[in-house]
Protein backbone atom coordinates (compact mmCIF):
# COMPACT_ATOMS: atom_id res chain seq x y z
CA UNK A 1 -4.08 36.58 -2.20
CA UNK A 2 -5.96 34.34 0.56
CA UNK A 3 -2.76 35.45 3.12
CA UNK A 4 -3.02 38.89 2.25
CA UNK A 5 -6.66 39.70 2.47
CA UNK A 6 -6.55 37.76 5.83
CA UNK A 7 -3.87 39.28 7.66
CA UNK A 8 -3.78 43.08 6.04
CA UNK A 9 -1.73 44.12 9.63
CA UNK A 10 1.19 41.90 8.02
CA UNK A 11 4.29 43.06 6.07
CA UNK A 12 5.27 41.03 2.35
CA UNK A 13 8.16 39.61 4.13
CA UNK A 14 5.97 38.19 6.88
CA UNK A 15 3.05 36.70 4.23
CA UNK A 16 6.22 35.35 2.49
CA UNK A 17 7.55 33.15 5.39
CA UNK A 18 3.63 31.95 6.12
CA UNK A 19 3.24 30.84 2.57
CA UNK A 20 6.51 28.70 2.55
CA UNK A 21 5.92 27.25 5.96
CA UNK A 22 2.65 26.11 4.27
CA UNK A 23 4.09 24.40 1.85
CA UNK A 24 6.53 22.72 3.90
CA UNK A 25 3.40 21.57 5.97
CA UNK A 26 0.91 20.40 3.29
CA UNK A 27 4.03 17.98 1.68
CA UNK A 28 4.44 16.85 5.49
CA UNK A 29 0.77 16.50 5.25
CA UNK A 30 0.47 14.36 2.37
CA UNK A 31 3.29 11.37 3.49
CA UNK A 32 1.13 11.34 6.89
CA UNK A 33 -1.87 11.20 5.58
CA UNK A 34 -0.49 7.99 3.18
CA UNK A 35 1.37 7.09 6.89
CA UNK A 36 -2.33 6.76 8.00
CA UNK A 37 -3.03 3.52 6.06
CA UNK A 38 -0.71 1.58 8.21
CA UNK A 39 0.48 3.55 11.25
CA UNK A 40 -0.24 1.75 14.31
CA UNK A 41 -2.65 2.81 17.23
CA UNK A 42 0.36 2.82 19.50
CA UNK A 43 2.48 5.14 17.48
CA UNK A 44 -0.58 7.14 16.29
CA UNK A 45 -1.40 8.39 20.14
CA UNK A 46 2.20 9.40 20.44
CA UNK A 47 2.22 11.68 17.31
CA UNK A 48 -1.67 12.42 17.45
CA UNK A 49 -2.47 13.23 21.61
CA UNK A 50 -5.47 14.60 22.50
CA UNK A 51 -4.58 16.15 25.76
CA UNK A 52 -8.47 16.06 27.58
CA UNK A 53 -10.20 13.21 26.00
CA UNK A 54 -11.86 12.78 29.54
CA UNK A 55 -14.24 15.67 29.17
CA UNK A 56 -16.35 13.16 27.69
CA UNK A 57 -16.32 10.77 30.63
CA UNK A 58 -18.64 12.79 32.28
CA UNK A 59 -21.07 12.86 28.87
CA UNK A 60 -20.93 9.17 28.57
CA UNK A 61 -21.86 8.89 32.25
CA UNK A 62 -25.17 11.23 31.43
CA UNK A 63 -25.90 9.18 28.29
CA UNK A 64 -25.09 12.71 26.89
CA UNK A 65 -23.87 12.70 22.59
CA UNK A 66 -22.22 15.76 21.33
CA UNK A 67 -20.81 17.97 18.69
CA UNK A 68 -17.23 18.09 18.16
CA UNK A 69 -16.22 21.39 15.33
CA UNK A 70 -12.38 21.54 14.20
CA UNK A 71 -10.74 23.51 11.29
CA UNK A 72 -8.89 22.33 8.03
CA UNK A 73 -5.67 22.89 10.19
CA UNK A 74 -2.78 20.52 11.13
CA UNK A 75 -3.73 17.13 10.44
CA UNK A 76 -7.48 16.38 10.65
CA UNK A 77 -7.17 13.63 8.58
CA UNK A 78 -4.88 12.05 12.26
CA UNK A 79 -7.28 13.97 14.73
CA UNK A 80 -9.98 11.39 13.06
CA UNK A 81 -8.36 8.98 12.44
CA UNK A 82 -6.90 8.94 16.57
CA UNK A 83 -10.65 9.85 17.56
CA UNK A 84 -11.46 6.29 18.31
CA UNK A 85 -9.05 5.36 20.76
CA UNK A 86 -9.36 8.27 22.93
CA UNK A 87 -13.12 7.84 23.78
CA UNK A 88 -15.76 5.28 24.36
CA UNK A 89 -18.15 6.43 22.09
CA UNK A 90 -19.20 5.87 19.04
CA UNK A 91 -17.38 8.77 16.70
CA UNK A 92 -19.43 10.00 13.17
CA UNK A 93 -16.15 11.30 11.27
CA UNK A 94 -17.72 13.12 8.18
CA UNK A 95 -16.79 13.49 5.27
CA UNK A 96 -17.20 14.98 1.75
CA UNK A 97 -16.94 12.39 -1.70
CA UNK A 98 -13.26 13.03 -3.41
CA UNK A 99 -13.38 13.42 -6.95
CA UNK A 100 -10.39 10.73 -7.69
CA UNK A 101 -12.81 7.14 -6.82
CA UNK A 102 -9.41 5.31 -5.99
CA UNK A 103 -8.33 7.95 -3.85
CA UNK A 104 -11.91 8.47 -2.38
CA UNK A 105 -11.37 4.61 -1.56
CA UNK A 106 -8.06 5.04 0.44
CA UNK A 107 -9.23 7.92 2.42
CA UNK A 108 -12.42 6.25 3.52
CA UNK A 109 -10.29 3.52 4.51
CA UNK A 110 -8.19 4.89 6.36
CA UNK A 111 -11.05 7.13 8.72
CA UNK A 112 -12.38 4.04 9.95
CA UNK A 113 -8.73 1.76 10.55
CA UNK A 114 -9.71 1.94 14.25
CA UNK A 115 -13.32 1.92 14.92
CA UNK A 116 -14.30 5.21 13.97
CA UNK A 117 -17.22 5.49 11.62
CA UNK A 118 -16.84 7.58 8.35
CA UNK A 119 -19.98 8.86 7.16
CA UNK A 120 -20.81 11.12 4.30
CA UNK A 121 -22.43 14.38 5.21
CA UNK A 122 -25.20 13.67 3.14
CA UNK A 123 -25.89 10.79 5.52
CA UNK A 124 -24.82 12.11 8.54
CA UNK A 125 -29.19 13.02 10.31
CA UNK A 126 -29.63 9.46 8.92
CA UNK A 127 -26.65 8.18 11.13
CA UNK A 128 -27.24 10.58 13.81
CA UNK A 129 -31.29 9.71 14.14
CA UNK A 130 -30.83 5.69 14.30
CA UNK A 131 -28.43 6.17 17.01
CA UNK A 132 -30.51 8.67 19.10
CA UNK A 133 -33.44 6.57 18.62
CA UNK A 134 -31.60 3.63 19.84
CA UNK A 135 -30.70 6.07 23.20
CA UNK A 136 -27.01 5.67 22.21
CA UNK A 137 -24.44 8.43 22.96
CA UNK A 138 -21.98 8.95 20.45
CA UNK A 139 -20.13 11.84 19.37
CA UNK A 140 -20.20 13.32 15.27
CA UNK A 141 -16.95 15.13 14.57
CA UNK A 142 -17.50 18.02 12.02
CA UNK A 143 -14.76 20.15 10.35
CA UNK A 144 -16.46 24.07 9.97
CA UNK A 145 -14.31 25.73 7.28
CA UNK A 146 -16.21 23.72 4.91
CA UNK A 147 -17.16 25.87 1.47
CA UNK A 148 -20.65 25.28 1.31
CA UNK A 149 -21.64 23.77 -2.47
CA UNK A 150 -24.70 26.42 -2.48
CA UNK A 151 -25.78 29.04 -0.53
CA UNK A 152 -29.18 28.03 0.28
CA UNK A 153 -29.51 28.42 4.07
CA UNK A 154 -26.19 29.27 4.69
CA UNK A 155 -24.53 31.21 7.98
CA UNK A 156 -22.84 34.42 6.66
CA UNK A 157 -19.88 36.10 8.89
CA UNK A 158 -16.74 37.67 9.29
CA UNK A 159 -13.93 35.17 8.66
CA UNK A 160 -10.33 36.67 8.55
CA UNK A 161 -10.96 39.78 7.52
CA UNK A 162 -13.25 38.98 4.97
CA UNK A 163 -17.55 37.75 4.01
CA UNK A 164 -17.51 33.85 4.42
CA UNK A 165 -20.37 31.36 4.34
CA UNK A 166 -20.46 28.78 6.39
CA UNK A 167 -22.35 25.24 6.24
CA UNK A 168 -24.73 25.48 9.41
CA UNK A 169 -25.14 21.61 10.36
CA UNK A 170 -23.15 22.07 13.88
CA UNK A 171 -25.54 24.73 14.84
CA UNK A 172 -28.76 22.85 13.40
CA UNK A 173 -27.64 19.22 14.77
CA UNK A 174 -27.07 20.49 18.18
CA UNK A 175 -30.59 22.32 18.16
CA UNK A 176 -32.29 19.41 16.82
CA UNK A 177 -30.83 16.66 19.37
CA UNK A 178 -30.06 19.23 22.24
CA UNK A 179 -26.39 18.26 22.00
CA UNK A 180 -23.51 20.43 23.28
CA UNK A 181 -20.93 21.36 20.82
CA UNK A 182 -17.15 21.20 21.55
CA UNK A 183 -14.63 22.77 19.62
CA UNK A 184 -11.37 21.26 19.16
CA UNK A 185 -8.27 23.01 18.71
CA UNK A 186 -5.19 21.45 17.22
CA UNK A 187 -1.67 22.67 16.99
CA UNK A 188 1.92 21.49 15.56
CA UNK A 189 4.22 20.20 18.32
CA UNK A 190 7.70 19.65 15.62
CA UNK A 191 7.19 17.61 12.49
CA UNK A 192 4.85 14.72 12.34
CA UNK A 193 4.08 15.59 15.85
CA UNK A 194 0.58 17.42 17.13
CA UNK A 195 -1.51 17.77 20.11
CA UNK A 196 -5.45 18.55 20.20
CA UNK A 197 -7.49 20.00 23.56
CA UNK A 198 -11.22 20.94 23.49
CA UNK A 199 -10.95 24.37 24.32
CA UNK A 200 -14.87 25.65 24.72
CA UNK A 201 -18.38 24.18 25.57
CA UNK A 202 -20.93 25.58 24.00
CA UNK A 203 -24.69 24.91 25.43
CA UNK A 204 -27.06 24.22 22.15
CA UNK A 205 -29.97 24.43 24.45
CA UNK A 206 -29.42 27.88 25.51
CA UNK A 207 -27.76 29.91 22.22
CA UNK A 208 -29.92 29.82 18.93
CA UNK A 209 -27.89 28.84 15.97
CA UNK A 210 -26.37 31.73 14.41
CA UNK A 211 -24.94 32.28 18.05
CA UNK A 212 -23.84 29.08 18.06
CA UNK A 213 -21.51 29.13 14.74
CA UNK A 214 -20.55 32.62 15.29
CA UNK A 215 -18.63 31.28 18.62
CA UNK A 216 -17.54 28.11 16.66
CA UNK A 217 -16.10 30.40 13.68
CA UNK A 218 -14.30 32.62 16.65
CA UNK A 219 -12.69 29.65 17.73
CA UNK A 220 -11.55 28.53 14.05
CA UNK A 221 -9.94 32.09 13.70
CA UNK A 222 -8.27 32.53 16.66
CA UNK A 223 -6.72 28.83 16.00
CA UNK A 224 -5.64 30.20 12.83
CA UNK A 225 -3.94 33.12 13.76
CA UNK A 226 -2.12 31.37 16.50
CA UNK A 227 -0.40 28.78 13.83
CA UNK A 228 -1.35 30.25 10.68
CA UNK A 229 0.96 28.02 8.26
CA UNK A 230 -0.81 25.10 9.14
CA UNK A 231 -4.17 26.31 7.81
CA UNK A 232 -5.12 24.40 4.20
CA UNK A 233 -4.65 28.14 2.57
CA UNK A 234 -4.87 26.08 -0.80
CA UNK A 235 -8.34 25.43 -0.85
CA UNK A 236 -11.24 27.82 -2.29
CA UNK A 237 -12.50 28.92 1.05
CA UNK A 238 -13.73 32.00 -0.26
CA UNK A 239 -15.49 31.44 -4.05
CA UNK A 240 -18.98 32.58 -3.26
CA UNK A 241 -20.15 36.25 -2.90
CA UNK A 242 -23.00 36.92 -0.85
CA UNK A 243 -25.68 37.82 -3.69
């Protein structure tokens, strides 16, 4: 139903060959993601490459933090888990509370294996305001497909074909702390193989903040659309109704 309603322009047979791609991908997705716990940094930059980490050179240089959005495609779980040994700065991977505590455990483990920080989303102005305060850049890495858990304050747009709220912390943290956002687009190379480039700059202190997720949720669609079967189709992106 998700595959349909999002690409109406495609035949059965094509939705058919998207949906079993997918579920190739998500069963590659789970050994990797259990990979994670011990894969080494070496052999994590070969399968994870980020292919213009030095666009943040020139932020570190200006003592400048940013905004990095991404998309529940490929392997975000690797992109975060890679983040730290790509860049100088200090990297906020957030993250929401699993159900499964055990699980939870593994997965928090795992985000910070190499430096990188995990930190809940429910934490993540605490983090982000100690660090400022100290005049430390750092980078906070937050994934914008996110289904919001209410709809109080949320950004409402066209998303595939279809009415989608969207959690608006990118937009509000970069107009708080005058950060730039960066969006960062992944796609699958073969199996167990991907590559990552930030693909647009967006100015915080010039766009207000519907602007400013409106060009971040552009950027998660056109991702989509270029490698569709890697998208996680299995979650409930679209549960709430605007009332």
């Amino acid at each position: 139903m998700n595959l349909k309603k999002s690409f109406p322009q495609k035949d059965e047979k094509e939705l058919l060959k998207i949906e079993k791609d997918f579920y190739k991908h998500l069963s590659d997705l789970f050994v990797e993601i259990i990979k994670g716990l011990s894969i080494s940094s070496n052999d994590i930059k070969k399968r994870m490459v980020y292919e213009n980490p030095e666009i943040f050179h020139d932020y570190l240089q200006r003592n400048q933090s940013c905004v990095v959005v991404l998309t529940h495609s490929c392997n975000w779980e690797w992109i975060a888990l890679a983040s730290q040994l790509y860049v100088s700065q200090t990297v906020f991977i957030t993250y929401k509370t699993l159900s499964n505590p055990n699980f939870d455990f593994l997965m928090y483990k795992m985000r910070g294996r190499f430096e990188g920080t995990p930190v809940h989303m429910n934490e993540t102005l605490r983090a982000i305001s100690k660090l400022n305060s100290q005049n430390e850049p750092f980078i906070v890495a937050l994934i914008g497909d996110q289904s919001p858990s209410n709809l109080n304050g949320v950004h409402w747009e066209q998303f595939l074909h279809q009415e989608t709220a969207f959690l608006n912390g990118p937009a509000k943290i970069a107009n708080k702390y005058h950060m730039p956002v960066l969006y960062l687009e992944q796609e699958k190379v073969k199996r167990g193989f991907y590559r990552a480039r930030f693909t647009e700059v967006i100015e915080a202190n010039t766009l207000e903040h519907t602007k400013i997720m409106s060009k971040c949720i552009r950027n998660m669609q056109k991702e989509i659309e270029k490698q569709p079967y890697t998208w996680l189709w299995s979650h409930k992106r679209w549960k709430h109704k605007r009332i």
